[in-house]
N, C-alpha and C. Protein backbone atom coordinates (compact mmCIF):
# COMPACT_ATOMS: atom_id res chain seq x y z
N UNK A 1 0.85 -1.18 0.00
CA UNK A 1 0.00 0.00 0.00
C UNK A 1 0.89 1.23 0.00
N UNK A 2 0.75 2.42 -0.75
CA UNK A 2 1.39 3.19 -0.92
C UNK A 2 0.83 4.53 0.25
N UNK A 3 1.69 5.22 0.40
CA UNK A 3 1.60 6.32 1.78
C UNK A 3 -0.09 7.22 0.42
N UNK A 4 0.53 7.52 -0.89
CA UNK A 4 -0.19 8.50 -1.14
C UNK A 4 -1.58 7.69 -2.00
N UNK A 5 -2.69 8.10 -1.85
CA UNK A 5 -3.74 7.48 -3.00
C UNK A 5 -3.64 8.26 -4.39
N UNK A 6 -4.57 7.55 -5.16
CA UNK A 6 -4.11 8.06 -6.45
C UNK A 6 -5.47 9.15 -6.44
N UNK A 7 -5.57 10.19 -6.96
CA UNK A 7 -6.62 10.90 -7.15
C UNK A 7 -7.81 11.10 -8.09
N UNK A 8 -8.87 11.02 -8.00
CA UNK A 8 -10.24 9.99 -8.76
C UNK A 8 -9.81 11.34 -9.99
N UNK A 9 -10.15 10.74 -10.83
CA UNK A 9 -10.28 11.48 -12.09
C UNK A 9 -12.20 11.23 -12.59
N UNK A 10 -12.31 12.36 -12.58
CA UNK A 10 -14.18 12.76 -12.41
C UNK A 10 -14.43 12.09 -14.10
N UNK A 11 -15.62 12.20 -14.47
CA UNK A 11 -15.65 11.82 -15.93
C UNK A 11 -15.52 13.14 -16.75
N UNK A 12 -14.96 13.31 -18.10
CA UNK A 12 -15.19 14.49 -18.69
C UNK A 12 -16.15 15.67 -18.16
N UNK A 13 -17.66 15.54 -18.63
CA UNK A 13 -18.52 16.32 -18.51
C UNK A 13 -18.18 16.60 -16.86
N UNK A 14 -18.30 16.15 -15.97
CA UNK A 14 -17.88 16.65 -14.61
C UNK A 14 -16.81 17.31 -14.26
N UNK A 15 -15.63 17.56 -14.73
CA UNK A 15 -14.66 17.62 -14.79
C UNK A 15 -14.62 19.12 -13.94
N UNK A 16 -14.11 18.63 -13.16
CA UNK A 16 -13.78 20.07 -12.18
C UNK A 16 -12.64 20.92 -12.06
N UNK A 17 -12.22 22.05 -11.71
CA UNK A 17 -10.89 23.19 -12.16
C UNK A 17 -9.58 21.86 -10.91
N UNK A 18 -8.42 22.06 -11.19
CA UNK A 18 -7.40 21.44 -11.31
C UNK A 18 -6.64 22.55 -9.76
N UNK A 19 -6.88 22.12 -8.14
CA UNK A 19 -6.11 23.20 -7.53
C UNK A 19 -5.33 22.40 -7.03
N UNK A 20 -4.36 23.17 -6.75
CA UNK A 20 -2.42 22.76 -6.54
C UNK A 20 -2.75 22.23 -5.40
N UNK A 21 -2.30 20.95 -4.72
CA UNK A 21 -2.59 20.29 -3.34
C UNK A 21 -0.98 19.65 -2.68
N UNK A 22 -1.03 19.92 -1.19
CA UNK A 22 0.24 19.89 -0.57
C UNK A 22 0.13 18.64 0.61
N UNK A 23 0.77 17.71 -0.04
CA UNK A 23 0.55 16.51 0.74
C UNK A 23 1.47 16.20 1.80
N UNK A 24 2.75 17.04 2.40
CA UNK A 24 3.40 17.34 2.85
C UNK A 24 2.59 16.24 4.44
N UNK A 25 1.33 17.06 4.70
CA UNK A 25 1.40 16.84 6.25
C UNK A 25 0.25 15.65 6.31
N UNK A 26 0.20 14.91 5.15
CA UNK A 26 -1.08 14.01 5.01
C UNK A 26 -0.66 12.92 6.01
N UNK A 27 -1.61 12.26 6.61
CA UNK A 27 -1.72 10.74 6.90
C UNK A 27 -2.75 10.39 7.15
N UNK A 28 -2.65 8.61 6.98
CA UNK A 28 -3.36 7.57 6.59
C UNK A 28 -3.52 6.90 7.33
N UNK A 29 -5.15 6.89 7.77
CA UNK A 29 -5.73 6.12 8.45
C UNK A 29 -6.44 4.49 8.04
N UNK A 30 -6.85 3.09 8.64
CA UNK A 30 -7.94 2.69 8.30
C UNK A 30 -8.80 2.48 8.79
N UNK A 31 -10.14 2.62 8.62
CA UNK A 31 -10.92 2.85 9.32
C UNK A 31 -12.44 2.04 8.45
N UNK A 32 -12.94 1.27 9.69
CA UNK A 32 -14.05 0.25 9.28
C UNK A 32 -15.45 0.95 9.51
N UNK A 33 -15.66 1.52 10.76
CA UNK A 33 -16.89 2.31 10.73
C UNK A 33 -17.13 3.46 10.93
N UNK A 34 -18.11 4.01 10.19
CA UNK A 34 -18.16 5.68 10.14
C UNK A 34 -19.64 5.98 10.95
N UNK A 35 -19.48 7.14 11.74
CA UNK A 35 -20.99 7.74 12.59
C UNK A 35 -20.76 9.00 11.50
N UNK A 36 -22.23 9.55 11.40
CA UNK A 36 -22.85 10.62 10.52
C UNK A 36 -23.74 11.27 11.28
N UNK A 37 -23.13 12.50 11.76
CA UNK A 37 -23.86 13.67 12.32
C UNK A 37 -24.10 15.05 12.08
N UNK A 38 -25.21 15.63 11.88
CA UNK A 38 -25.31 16.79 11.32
C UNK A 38 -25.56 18.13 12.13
N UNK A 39 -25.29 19.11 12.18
CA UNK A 39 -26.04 20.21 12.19
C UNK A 39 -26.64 21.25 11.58
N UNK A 40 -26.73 22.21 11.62
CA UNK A 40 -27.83 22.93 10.75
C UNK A 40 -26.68 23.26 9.71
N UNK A 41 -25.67 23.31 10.07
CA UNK A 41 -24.72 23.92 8.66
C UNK A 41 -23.72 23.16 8.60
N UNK A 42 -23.44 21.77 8.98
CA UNK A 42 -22.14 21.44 9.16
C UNK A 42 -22.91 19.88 9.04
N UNK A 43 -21.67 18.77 8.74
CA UNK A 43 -21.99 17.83 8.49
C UNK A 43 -20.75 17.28 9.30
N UNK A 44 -21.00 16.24 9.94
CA UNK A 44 -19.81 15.55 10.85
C UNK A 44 -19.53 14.08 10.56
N UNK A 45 -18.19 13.48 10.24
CA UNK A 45 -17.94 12.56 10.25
C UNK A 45 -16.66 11.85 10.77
N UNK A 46 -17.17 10.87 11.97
CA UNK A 46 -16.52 10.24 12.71
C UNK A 46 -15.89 8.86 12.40
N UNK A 47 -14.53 8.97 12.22
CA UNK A 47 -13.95 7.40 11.53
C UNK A 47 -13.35 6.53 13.02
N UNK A 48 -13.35 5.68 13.24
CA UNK A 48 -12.57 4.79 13.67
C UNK A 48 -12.85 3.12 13.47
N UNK A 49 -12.31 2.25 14.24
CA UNK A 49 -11.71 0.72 14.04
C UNK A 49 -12.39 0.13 15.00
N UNK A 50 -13.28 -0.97 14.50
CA UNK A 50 -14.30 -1.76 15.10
C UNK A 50 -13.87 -3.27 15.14
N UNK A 51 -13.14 -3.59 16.34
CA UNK A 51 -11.98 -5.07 16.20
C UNK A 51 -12.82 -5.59 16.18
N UNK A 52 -14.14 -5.42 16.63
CA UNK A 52 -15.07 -6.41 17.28
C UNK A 52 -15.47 -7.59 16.35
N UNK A 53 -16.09 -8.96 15.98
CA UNK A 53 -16.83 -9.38 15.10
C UNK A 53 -18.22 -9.42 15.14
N UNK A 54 -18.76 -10.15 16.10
CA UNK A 54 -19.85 -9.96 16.86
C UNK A 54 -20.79 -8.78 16.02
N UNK A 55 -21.74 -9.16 16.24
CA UNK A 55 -22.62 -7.62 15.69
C UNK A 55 -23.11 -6.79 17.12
N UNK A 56 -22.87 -7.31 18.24
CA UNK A 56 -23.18 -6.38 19.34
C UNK A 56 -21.76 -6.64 20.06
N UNK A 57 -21.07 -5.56 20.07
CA UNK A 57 -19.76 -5.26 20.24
C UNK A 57 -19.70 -5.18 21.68
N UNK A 58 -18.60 -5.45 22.53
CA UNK A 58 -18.81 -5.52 24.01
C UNK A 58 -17.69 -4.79 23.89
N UNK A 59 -16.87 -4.32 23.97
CA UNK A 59 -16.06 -3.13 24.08
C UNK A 59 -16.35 -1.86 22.83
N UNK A 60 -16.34 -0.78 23.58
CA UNK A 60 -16.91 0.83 22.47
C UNK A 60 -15.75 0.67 21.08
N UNK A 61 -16.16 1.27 20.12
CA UNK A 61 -15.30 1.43 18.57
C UNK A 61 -14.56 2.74 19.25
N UNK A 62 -13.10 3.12 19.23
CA UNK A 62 -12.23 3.56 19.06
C UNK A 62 -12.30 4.64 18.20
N UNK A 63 -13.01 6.24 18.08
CA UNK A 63 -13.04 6.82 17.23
C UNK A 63 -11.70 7.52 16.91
N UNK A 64 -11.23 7.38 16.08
CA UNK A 64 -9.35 8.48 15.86
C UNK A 64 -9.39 9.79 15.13
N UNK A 65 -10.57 9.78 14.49
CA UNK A 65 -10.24 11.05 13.47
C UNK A 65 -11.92 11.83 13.18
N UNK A 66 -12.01 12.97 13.11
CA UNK A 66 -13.22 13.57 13.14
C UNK A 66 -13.15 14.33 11.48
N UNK A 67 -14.02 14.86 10.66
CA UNK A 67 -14.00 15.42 9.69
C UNK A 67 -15.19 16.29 9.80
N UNK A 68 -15.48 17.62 9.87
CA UNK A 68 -16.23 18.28 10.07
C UNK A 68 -16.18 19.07 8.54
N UNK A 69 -17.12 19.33 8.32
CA UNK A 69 -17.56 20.28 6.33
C UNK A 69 -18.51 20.64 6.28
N UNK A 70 -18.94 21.79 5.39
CA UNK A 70 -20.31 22.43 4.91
C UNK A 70 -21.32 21.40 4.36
N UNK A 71 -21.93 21.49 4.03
CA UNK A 71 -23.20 20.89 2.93
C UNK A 71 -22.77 20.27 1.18
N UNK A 72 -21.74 21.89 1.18
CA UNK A 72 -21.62 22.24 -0.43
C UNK A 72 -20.54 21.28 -0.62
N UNK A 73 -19.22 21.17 0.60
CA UNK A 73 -18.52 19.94 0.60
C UNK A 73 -18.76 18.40 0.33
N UNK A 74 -19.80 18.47 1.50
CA UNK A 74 -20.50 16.86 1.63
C UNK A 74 -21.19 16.53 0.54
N UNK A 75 -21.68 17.85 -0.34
CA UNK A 75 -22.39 17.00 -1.56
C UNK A 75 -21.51 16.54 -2.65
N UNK A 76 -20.41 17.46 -2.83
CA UNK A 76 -19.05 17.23 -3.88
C UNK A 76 -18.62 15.91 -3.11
N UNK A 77 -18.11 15.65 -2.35
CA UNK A 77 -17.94 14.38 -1.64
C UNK A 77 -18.85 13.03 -2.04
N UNK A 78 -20.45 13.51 -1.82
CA UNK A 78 -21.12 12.42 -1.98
C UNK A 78 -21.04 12.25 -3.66
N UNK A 79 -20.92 13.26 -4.36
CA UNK A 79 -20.91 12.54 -5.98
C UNK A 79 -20.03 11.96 -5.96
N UNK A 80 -18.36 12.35 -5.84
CA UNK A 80 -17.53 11.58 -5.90
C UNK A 80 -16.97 10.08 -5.30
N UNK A 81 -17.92 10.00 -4.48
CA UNK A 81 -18.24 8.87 -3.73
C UNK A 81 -19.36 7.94 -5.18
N UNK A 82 -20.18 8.44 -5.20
CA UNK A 82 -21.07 7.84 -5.99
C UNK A 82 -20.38 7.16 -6.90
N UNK A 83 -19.41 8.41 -7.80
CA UNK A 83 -19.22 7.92 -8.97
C UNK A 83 -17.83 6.46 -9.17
N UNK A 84 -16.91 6.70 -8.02
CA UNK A 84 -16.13 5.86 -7.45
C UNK A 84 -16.39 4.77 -7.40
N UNK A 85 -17.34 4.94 -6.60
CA UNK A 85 -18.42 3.04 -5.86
C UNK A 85 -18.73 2.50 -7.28
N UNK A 86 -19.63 3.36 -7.91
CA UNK A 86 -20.43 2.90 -9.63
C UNK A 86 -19.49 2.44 -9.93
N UNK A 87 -18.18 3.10 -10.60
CA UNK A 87 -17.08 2.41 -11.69
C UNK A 87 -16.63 1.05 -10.48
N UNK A 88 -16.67 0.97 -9.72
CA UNK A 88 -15.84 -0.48 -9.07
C UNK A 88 -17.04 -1.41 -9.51
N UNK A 89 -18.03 -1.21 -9.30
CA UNK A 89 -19.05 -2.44 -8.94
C UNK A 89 -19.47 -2.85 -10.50
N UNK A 90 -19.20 -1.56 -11.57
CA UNK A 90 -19.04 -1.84 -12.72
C UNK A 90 -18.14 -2.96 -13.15
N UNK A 91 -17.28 -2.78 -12.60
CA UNK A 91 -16.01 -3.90 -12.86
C UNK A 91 -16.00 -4.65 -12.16
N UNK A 92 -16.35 -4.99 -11.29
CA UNK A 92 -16.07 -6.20 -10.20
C UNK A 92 -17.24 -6.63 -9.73
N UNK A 93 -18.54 -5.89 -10.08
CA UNK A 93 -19.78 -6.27 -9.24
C UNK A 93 -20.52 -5.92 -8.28
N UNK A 94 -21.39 -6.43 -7.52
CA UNK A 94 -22.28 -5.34 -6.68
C UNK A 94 -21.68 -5.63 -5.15
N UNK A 95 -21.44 -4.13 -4.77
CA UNK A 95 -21.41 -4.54 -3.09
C UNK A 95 -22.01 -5.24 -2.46
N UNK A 96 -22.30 -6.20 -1.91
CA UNK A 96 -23.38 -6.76 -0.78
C UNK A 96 -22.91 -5.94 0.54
N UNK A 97 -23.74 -5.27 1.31
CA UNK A 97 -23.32 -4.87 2.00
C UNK A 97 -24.22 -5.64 3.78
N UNK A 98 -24.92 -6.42 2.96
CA UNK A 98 -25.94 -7.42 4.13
C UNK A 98 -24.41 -8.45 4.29
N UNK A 99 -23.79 -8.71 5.47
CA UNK A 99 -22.74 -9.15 6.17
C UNK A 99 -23.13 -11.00 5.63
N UNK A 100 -24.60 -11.05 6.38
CA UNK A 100 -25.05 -12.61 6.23
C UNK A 100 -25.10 -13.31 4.77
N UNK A 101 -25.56 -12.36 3.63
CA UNK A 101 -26.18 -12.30 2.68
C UNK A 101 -24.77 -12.74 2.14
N UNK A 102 -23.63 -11.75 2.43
CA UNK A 102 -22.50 -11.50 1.10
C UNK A 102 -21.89 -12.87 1.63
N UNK A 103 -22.11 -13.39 3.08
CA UNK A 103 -21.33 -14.88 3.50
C UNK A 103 -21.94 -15.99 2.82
N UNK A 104 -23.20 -16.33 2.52
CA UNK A 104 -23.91 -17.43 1.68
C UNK A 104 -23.15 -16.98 0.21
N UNK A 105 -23.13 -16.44 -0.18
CA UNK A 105 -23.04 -16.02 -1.67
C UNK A 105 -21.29 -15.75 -2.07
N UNK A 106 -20.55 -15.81 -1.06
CA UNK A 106 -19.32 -15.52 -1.71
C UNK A 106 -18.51 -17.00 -2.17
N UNK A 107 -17.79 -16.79 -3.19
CA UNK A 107 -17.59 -17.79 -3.83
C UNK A 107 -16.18 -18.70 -3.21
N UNK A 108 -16.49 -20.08 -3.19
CA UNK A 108 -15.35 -21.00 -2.27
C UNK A 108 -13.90 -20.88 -2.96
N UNK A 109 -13.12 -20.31 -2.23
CA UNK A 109 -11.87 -20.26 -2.73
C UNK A 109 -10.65 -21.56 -2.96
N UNK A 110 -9.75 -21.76 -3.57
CA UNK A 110 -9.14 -23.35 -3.97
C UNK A 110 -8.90 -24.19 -2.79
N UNK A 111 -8.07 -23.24 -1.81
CA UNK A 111 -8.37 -24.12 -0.07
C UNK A 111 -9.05 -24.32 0.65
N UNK A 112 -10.30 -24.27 0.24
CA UNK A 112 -11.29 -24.52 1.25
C UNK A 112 -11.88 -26.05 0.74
N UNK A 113 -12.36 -26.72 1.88
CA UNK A 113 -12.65 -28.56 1.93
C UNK A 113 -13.98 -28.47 0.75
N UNK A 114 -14.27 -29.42 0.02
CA UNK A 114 -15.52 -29.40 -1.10
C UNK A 114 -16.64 -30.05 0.22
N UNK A 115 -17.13 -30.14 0.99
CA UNK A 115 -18.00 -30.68 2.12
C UNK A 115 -18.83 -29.77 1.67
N UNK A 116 -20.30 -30.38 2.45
CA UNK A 116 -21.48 -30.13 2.15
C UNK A 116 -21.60 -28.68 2.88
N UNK A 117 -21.22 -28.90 3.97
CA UNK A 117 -21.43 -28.24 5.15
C UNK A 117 -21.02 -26.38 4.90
N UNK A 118 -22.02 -25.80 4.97
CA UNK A 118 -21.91 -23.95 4.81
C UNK A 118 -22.09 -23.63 6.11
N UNK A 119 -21.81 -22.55 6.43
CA UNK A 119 -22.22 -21.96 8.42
C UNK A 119 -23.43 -21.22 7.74
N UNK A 120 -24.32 -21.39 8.97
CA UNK A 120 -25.77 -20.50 8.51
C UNK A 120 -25.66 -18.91 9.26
């Protein structure tokens, strides 16, 4: 994994003005779950790392990093989000994002035993 990501290139018609960016003081987090909180002018988003597996977690998620932005941000954000997600699932297929759902359905890899037996 490289320190820097590569930067989405929008499609033509979207194509937004080109500003000079200083990566000097960047770093890189990973982060599994996000909280989404709003206020009247501000949009909040909380990243941190959920060790847990369990779906009812017995120790709290670890939040590390906060991102606070306007509206006009979060919506440039959410297209570019959109359009990101679209081109992957274009190529690779649809997210399942149902945990249970994407476990029945994901496909058996060469080391795993040919047995009848699936976990429900």
């Amino acid at each position: 994994m490289t320190d820097e990501a590569k930067p989405v290139t929008p499609e033509p018609a979207a194509q937004q003005p080109q500003f000079p960016t200083d990566y000097s003081q960047l770093s890189t987090i990973y982060t599994n779950f996000c909280r989404v909180s709003v206020t009247p002018e501000e949009l909040v988003l909380d990243f941190g790392l959920n060790t847990q597996i369990s779906p009812n977690p017995t120790e709290p998620i670890k939040l590390s990093h906060r991102v606070v932005m306007n509206f006009y941000t979060a919506k440039r954000l959410m297209n570019a989000l959109l359009g990101v997600v679209s081109q992957y699932e274009n190529n690779y297929g649809v997210l399942e994002l149902d945990f249970q759902r994407r476990a029945r359905t994901q496909p058996r890899t060469a080391g795993q035993p040919q047995s009848g037996f699936r976990p429900a």
